[in-house]
Protein backbone atom coordinates (compact mmCIF):
# COMPACT_ATOMS: atom_id res chain seq x y z
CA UNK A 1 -9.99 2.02 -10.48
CA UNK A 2 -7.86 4.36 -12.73
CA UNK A 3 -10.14 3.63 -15.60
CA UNK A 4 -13.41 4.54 -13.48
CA UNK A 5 -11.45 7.48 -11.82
CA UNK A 6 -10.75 8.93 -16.00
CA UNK A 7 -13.98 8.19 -16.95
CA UNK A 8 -15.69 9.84 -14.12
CA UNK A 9 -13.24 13.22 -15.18
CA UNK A 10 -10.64 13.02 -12.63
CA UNK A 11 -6.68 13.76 -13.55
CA UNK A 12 -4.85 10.46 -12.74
CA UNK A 13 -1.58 9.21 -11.73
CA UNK A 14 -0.44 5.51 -11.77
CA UNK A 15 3.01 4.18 -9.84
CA UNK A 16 3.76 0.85 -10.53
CA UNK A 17 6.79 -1.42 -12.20
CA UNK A 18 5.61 -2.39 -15.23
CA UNK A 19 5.42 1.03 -17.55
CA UNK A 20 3.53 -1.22 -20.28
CA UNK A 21 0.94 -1.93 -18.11
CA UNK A 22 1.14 1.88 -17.62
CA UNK A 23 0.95 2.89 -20.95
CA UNK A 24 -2.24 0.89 -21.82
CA UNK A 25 -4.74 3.35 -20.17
CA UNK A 26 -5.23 5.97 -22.19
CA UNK A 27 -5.42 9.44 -20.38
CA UNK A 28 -3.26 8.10 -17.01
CA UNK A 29 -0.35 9.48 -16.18
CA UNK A 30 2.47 6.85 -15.81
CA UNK A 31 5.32 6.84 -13.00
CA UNK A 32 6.47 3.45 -13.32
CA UNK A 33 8.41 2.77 -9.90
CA UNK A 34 8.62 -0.53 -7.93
CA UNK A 35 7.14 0.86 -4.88
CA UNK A 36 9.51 -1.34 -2.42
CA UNK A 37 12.25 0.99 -3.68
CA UNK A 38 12.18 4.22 -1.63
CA UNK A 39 14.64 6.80 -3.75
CA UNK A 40 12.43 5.05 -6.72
CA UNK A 41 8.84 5.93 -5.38
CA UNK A 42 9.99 9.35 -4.61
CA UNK A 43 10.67 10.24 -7.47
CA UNK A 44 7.58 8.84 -9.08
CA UNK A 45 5.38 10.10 -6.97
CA UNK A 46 7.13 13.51 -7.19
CA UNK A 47 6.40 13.26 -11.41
CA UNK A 48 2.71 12.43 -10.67
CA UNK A 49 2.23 15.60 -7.90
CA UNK A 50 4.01 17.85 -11.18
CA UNK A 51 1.78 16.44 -13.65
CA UNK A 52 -1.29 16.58 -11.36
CA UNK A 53 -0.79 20.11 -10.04
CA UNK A 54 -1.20 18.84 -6.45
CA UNK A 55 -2.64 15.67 -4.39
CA UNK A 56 -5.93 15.19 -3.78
CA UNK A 57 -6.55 10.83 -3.47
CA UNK A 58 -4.06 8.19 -2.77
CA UNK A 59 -4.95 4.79 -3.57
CA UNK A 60 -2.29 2.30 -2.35
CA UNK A 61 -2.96 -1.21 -3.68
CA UNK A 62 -0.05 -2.97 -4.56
CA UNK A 63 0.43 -6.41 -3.01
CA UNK A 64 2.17 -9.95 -3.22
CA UNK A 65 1.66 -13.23 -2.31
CA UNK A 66 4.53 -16.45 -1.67
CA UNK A 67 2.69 -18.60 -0.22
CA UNK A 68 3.81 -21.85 1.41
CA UNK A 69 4.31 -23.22 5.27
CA UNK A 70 7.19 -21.18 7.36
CA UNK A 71 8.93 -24.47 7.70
CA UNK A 72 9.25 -24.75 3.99
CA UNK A 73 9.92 -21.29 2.10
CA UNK A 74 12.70 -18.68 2.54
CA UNK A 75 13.50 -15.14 4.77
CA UNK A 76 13.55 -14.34 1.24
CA UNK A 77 10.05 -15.10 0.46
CA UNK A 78 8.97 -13.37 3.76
CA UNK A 79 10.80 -9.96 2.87
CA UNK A 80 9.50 -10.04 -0.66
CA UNK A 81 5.63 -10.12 0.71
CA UNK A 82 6.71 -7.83 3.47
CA UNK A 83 8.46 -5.42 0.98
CA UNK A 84 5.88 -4.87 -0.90
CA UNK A 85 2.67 -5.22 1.06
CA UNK A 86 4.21 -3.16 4.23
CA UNK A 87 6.60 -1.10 3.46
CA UNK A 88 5.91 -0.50 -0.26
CA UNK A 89 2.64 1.17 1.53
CA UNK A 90 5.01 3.24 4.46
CA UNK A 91 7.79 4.59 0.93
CA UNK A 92 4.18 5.78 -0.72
CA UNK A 93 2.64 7.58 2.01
CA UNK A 94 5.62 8.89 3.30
CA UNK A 95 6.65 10.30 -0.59
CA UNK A 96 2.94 11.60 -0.93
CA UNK A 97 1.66 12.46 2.65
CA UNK A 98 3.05 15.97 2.89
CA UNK A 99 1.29 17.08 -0.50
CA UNK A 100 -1.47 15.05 0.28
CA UNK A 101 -2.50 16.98 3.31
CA UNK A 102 -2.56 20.19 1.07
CA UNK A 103 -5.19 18.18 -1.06
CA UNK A 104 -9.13 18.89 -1.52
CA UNK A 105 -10.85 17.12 1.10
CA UNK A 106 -7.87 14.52 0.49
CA UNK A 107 -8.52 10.94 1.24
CA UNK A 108 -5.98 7.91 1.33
CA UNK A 109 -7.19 4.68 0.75
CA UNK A 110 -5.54 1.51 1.47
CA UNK A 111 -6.39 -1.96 0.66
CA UNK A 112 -5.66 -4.71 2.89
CA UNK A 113 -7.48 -7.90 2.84
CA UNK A 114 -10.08 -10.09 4.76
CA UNK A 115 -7.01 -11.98 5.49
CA UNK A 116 -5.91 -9.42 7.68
CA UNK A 117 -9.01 -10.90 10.23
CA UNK A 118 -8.10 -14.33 10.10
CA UNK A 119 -5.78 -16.92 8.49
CA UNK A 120 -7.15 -18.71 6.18
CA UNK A 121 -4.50 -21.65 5.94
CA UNK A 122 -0.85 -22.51 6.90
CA UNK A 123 0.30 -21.70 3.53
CA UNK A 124 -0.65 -18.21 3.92
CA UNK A 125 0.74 -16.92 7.18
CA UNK A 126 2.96 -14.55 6.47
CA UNK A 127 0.71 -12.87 3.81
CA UNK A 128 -1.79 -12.52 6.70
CA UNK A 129 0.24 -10.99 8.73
CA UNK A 130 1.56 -8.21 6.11
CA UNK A 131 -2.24 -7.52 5.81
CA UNK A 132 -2.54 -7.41 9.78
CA UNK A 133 0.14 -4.75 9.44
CA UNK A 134 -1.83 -2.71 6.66
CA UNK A 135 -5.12 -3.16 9.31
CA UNK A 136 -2.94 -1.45 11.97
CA UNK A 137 -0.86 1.11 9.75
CA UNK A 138 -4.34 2.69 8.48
CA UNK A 139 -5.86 3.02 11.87
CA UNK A 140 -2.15 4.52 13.13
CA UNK A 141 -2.51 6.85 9.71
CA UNK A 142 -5.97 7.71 10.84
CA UNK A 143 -4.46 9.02 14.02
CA UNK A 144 -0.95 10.96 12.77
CA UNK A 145 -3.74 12.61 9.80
CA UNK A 146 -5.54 13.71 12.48
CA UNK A 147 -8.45 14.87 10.57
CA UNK A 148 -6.38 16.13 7.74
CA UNK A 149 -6.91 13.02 5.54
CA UNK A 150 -9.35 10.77 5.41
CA UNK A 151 -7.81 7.41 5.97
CA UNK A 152 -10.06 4.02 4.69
CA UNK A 153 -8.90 0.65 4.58
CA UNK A 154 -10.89 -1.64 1.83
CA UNK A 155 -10.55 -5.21 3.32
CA UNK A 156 -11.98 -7.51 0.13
CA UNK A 157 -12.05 -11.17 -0.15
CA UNK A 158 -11.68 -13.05 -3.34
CA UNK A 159 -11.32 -10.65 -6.39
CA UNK A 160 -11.27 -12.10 -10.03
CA UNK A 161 -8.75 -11.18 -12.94
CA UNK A 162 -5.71 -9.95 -10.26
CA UNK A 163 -2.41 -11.58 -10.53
CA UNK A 164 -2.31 -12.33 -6.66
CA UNK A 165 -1.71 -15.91 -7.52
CA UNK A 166 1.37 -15.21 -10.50
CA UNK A 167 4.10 -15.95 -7.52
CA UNK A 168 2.80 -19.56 -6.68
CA UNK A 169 5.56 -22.18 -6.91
CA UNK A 170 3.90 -25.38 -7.06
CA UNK A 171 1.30 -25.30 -10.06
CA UNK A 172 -0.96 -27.57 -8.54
CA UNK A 173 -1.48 -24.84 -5.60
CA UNK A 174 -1.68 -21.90 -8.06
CA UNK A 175 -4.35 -24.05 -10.04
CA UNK A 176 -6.55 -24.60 -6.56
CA UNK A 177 -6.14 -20.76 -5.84
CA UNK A 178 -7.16 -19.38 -9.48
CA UNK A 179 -10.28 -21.75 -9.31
CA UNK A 180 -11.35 -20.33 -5.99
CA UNK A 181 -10.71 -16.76 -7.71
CA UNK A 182 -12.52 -17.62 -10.19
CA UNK A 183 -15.52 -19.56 -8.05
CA UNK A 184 -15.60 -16.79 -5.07
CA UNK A 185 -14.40 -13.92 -6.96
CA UNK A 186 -15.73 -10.03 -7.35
CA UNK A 187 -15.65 -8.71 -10.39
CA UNK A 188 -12.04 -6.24 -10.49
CA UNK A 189 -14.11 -3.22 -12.34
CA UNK A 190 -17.11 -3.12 -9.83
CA UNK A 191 -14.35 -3.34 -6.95
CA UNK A 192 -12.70 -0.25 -9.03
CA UNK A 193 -15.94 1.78 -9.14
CA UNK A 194 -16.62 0.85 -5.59
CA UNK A 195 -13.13 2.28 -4.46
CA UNK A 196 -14.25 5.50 -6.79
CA UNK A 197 -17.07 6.12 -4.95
CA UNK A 198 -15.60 5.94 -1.73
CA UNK A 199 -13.36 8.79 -3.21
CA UNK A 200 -16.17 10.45 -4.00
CA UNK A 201 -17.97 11.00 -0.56
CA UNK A 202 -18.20 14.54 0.79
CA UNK A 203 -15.41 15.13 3.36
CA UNK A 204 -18.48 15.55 6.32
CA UNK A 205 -18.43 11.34 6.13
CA UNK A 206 -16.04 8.87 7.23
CA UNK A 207 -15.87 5.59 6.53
CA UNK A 208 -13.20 3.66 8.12
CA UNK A 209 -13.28 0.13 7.11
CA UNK A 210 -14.93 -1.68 4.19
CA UNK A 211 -15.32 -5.19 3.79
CA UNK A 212 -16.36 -6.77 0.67
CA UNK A 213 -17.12 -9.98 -0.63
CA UNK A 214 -18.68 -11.84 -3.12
CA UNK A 215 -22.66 -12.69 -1.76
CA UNK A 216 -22.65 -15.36 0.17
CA UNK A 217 -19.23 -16.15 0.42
CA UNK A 218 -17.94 -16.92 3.73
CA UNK A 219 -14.60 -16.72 4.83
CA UNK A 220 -13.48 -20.80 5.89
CA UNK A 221 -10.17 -21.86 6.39
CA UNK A 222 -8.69 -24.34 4.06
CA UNK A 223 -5.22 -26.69 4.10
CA UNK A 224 -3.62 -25.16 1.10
């Protein structure tokens, strides 16, 4: 998405933990931050709105998976997903939102997942549910922007090349979920350009949700 957003001529900011990651797009500036830090996001997010000159798009994608049954994994594993999927979104929008209403017809965008609609297997419960949350904290963002923001929620299924799967304890698992990636997967820079277009849209249209998939895939529940 940052690479589409450069090439199209926009002035872009990435957050995120790893700086080197950062540092390989050429033209973006980097904030590194882990966004489940609060003080930490701040502060990032205040260096991007400097180095911008102002707010105008807020794209908040990051997001974890531990997967495994609730019988068998940790409150640890549960905050972790949590952390970052829920409240790594409320630290971002609550560091942005106030410069982000002074934007150009501004417009946050959130990503959630078709997960958020229905849970796909035991294993992945509580990573459903943080994506429930993200469902329910755009349409409550909708509401509090009251106009002021355009607030849309990008719900994709499988998307190829992410590292959704790098958490994955058990090999085997992380082997069956990369190979349904792969099978059922979007390509990541057409879901980038796709997100840039959104952006893109004259303020007179609102689009609320999108959900994405690769054609023909259907959303079926699975054991692991």
């Amino acid at each position: 998405m940052a690479r589409e957003a450069l090439a199209r001529g926009a002035t872009v900011a990435g957050v995120a933990r790893r700086a080197d990651r950062l540092a390989a797009i050429p033209g973006l500036f980097a904030a590194p931050a882990d966004v489940t830090d609060a003080a930490a996001t701040d502060t990032a997010v205040g260096a991007a709105v400097h180095s911008l000159g102002g707010l105008d798009d807020l794209v908040i994608a990051a997001g974890i998976n531990r997967p495994g049954l609730i019988a068998d994994t940790t409150v640890n594993d549960w905050q972790a997903v949590l952390d970052t999927n829920v409240i790594g979104m409320l630290n971002t929008v609550k560091a942005a939102g106030s410069v982000l209403r002074s934007g150009r017809a501004p417009t946050l965008l959130v990503i959630s997942s078709n997960a958020a609609q229905q849970v796909v297997s035991p294993q992945n419960a509580i990573y459903s549910a943080s994506k429930a949350a993200v469902h329910a904290l755009a349409d409550a963002l909708r509401l509090e922007f009251a106009g002021a923001v355009r607030v849309v929620e990008l719900a994709p299924a499988y998307v190829r090349d992410t590292e959704i799967h790098r958490d994955y304890a058990d090999p085997a698992h992380r082997a069956e979920a990369d190979e349904r990636q792969h099978t059922n997967g979007m390509d990541l820079d057409h879901v980038g350009r796709l997100i840039v277009d959104v952006l893109a849209e004259p303020s007179d249209i609102e689009v609320r949700l999108i959900q994405v998939s690769k054609p023909g895939y259907v959303l079926r529940p699975y054991r692991t």
